[in-house]
Protein backbone atom coordinates (compact mmCIF):
# COMPACT_ATOMS: atom_id res chain seq x y z
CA UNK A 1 -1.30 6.17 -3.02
CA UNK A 2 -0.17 9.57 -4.09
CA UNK A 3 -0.30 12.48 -1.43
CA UNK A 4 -2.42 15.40 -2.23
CA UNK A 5 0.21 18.20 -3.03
CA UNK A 6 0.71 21.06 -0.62
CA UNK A 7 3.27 23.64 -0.74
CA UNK A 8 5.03 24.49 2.67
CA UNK A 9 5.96 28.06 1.72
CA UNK A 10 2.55 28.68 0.44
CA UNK A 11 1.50 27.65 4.04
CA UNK A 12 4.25 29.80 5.86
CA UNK A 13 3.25 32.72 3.47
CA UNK A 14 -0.34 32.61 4.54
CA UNK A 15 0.49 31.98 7.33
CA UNK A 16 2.21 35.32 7.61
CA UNK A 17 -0.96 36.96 5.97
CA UNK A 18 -3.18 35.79 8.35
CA UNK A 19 -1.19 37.64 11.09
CA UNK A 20 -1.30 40.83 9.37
CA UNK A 21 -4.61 40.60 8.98
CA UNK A 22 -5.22 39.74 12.68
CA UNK A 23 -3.15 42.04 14.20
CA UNK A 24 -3.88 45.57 11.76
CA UNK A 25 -3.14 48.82 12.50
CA UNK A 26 -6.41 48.75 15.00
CA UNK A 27 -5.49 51.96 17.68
CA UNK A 28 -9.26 51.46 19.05
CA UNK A 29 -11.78 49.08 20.05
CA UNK A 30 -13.74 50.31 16.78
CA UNK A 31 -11.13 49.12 14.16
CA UNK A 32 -10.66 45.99 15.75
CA UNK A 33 -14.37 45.21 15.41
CA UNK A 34 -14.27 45.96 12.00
CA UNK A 35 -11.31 43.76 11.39
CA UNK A 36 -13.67 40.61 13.05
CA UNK A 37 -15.77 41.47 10.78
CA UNK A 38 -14.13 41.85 8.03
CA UNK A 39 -11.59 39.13 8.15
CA UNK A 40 -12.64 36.13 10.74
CA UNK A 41 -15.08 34.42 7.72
CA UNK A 42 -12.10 33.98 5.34
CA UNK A 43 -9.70 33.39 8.49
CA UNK A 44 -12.26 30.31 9.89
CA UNK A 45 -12.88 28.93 5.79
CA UNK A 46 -8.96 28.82 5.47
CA UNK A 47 -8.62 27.34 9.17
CA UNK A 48 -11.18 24.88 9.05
CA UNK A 49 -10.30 23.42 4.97
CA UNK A 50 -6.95 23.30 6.48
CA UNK A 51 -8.16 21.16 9.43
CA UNK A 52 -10.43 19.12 7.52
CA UNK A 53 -7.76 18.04 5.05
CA UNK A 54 -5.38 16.83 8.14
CA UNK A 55 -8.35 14.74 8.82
CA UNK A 56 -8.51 13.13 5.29
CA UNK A 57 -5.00 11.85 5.69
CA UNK A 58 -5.31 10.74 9.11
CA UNK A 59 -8.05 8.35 8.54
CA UNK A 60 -6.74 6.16 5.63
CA UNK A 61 -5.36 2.77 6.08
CA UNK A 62 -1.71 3.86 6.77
CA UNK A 63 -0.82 1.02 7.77
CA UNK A 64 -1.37 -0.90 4.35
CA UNK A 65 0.86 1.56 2.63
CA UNK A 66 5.12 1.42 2.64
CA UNK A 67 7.06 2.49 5.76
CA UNK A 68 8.16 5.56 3.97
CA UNK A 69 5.30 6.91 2.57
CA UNK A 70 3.17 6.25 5.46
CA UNK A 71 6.11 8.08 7.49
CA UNK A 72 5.83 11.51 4.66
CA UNK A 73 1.56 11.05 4.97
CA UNK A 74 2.06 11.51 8.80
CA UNK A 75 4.66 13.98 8.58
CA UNK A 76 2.23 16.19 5.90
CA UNK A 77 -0.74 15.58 8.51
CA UNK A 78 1.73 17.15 11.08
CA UNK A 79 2.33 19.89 9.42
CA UNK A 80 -1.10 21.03 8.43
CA UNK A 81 -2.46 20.60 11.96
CA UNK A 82 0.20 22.65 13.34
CA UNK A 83 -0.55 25.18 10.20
CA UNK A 84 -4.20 24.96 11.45
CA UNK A 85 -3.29 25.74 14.80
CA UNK A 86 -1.04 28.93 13.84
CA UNK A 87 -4.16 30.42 11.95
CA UNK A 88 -6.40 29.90 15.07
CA UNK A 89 -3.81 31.42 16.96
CA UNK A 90 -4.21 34.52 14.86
CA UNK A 91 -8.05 34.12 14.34
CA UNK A 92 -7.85 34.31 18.58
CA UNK A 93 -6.70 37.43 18.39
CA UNK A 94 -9.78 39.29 16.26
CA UNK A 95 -11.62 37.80 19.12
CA UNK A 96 -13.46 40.11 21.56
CA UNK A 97 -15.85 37.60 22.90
CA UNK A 98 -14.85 35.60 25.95
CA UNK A 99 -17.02 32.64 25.32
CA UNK A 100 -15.80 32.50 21.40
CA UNK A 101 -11.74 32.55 22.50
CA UNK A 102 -12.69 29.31 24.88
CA UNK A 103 -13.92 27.98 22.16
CA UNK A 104 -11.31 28.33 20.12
CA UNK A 105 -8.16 27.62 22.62
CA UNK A 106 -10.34 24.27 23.74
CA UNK A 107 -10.38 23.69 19.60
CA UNK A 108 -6.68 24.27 19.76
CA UNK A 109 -6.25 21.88 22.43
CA UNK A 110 -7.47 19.12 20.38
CA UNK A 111 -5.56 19.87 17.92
CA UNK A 112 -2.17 20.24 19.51
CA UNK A 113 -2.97 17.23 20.69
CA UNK A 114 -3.65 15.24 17.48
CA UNK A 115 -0.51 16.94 16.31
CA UNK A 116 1.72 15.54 19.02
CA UNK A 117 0.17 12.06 18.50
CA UNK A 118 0.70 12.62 14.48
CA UNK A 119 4.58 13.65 15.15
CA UNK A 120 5.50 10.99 17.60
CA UNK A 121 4.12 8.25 15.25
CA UNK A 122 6.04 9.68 11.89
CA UNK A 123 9.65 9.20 14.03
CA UNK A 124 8.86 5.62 15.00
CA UNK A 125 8.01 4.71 11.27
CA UNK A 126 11.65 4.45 10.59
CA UNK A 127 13.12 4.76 14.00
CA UNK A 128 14.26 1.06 14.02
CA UNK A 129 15.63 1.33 10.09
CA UNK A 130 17.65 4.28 11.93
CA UNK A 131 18.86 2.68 14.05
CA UNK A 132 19.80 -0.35 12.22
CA UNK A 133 21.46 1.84 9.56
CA UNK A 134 24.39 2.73 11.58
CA UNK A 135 24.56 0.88 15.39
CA UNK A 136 27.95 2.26 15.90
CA UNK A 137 27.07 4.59 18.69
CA UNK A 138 24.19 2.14 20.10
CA UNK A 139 26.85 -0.53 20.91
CA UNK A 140 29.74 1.55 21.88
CA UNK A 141 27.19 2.60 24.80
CA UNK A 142 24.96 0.47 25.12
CA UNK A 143 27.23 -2.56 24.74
CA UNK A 144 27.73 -5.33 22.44
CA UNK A 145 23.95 -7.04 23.19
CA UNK A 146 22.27 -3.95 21.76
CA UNK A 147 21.68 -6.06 18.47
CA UNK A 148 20.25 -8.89 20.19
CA UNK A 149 18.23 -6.68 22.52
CA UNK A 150 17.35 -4.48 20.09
CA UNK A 151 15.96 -7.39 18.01
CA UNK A 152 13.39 -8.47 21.09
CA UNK A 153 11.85 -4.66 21.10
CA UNK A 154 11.65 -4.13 17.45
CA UNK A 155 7.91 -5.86 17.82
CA UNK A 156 7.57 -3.39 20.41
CA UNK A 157 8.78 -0.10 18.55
CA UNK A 158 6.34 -1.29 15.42
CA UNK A 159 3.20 -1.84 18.24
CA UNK A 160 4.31 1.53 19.54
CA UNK A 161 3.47 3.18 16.52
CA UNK A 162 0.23 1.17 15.41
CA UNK A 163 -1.21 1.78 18.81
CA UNK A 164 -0.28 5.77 18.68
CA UNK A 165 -1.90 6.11 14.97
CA UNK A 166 -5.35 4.44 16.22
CA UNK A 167 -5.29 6.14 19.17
CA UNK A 168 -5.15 9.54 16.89
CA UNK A 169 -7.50 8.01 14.10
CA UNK A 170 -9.93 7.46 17.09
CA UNK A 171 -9.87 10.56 18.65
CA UNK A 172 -9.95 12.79 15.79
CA UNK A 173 -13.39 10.69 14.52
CA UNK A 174 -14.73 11.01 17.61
CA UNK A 175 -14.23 14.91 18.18
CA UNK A 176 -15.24 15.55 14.06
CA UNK A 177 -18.99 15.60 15.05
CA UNK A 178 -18.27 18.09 17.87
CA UNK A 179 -16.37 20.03 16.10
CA UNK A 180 -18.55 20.26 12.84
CA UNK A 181 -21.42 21.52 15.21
CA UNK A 182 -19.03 23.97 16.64
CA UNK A 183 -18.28 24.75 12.83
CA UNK A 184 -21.97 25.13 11.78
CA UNK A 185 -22.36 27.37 15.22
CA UNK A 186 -20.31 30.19 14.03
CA UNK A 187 -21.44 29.83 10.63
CA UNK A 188 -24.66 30.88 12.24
CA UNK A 189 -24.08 34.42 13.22
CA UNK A 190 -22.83 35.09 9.57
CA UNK A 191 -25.07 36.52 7.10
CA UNK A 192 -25.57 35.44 3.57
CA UNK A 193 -22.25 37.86 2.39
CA UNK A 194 -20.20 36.19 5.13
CA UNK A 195 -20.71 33.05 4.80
CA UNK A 196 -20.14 33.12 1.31
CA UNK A 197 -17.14 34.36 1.82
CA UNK A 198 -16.07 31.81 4.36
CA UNK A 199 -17.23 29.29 1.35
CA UNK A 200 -14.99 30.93 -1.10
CA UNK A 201 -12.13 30.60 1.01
CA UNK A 202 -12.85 27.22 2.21
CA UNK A 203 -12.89 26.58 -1.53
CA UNK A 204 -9.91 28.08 -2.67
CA UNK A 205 -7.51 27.13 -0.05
CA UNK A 206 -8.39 23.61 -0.83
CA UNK A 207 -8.07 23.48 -4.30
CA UNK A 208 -4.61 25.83 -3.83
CA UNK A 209 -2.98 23.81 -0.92
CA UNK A 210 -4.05 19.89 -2.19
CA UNK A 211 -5.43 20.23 -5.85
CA UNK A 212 -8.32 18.80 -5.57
CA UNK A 213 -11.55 19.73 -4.56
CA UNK A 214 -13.16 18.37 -1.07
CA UNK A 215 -16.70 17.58 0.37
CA UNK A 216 -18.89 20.87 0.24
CA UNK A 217 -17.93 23.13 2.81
CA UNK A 218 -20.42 23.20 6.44
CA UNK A 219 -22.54 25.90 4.95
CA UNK A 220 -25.84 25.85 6.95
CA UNK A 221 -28.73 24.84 4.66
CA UNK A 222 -30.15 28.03 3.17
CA UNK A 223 -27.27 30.16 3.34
């Protein structure tokens, strides 16, 4: 199965946009209200594609794919949530509403801590081929049973993993319906300009970060 394409520097320089964007040259309350509202559609259509296409290659069967490529799928999941997470940190700070930066920091919990479970899971893909690769050091310290030892927890390392990966593939399905009402929420204080523009960039940053087009963006009916 071939992973959808993304291009880390085109993350890290949007990344940097965002920021820009967030931060302005506001010297009053006034400008930064017009940034909101100027910027935070695009921000939350870039955020959430972002977000939605960690979720797409979290909840495949990883585990019927090859060590290494289920190890890069994880690592690319990584990456985006912790992409996703650096544009909410900037989208946070457009915010002026206290309710609206909960919100947000409670979505950013979630996903710092899908992140942690994706990252932990990618290093035990191959962490007994490490190992194996070069023992050296493990039996120097560890003494000449570490093969034998080693042998006995390898089952353990490999139920380590599969038991980390459903625990994220579970938690992220059962937060999606939250957060896609939290999604639609926003999208409801946007008029018809706005959240076509939050469409757009759902849209585009899709299509330029994985090549190929996703589900319809959460547009509320009518919009």
């Amino acid at each position: 199965m071939a992973l959808i394409g993304f291009n880390r520097k085109t993350l890290a320089r949007v990344r940097q946009t965002l920021w820009h964007l967030a931060r302005g040259q506001a010297k009053n309350p006034a400008q930064v209200d017009y940034l909101v509202k100027m910027n935070l559609p695009p921000m939350l259509g870039r955020r959430n594609a972002i977000f939605e296409q960690s979720f797409k290659l979290l909840r495949g069967d990883l585990f019927a794919m090859p060590d290494m490529e289920r190890r890069e799928i994880l690592n690319s999941c990584a990456a985006l949530l912790d992409e996703a997470i650096a544009n909410t940190e900037a989208i946070i700070v457009t915010l002026s509403n206290a309710d609206t930066v909960a919100r947000e920091r409670q979505f950013m919990t979630v996903m710092e801590m899908l992140r942690d479970l994706v990252e932990s899971a990618a290093k035990l893909t191959v962490f007994g081929d490490e190992l194996e690769k070069d023992n050296r050091a493990m039996t120097k310290f560890l003494g000449s049973e570490f093969n034998r030892s080693f042998n006995k927890n390898r089952i353990n390392l490999n139920s380590c993993e599969l038991h980390i990966v459903n625990c994220a593939q579970q938690m992220a399905r059962d937060a999606m319906p939250a957060i896609h009402r939290y999604w639609d929420y926003t999208l409801s204080s946007f008029n018809q300009h706005n959240a076509e523009r939050y469409r757009k960039a759902f849209e585009r940053t899709s299509n330029i970060y994985f090549g190929a087009a996703l589900e319809k963006p959460l547009v509320p009916d009518g919009w």
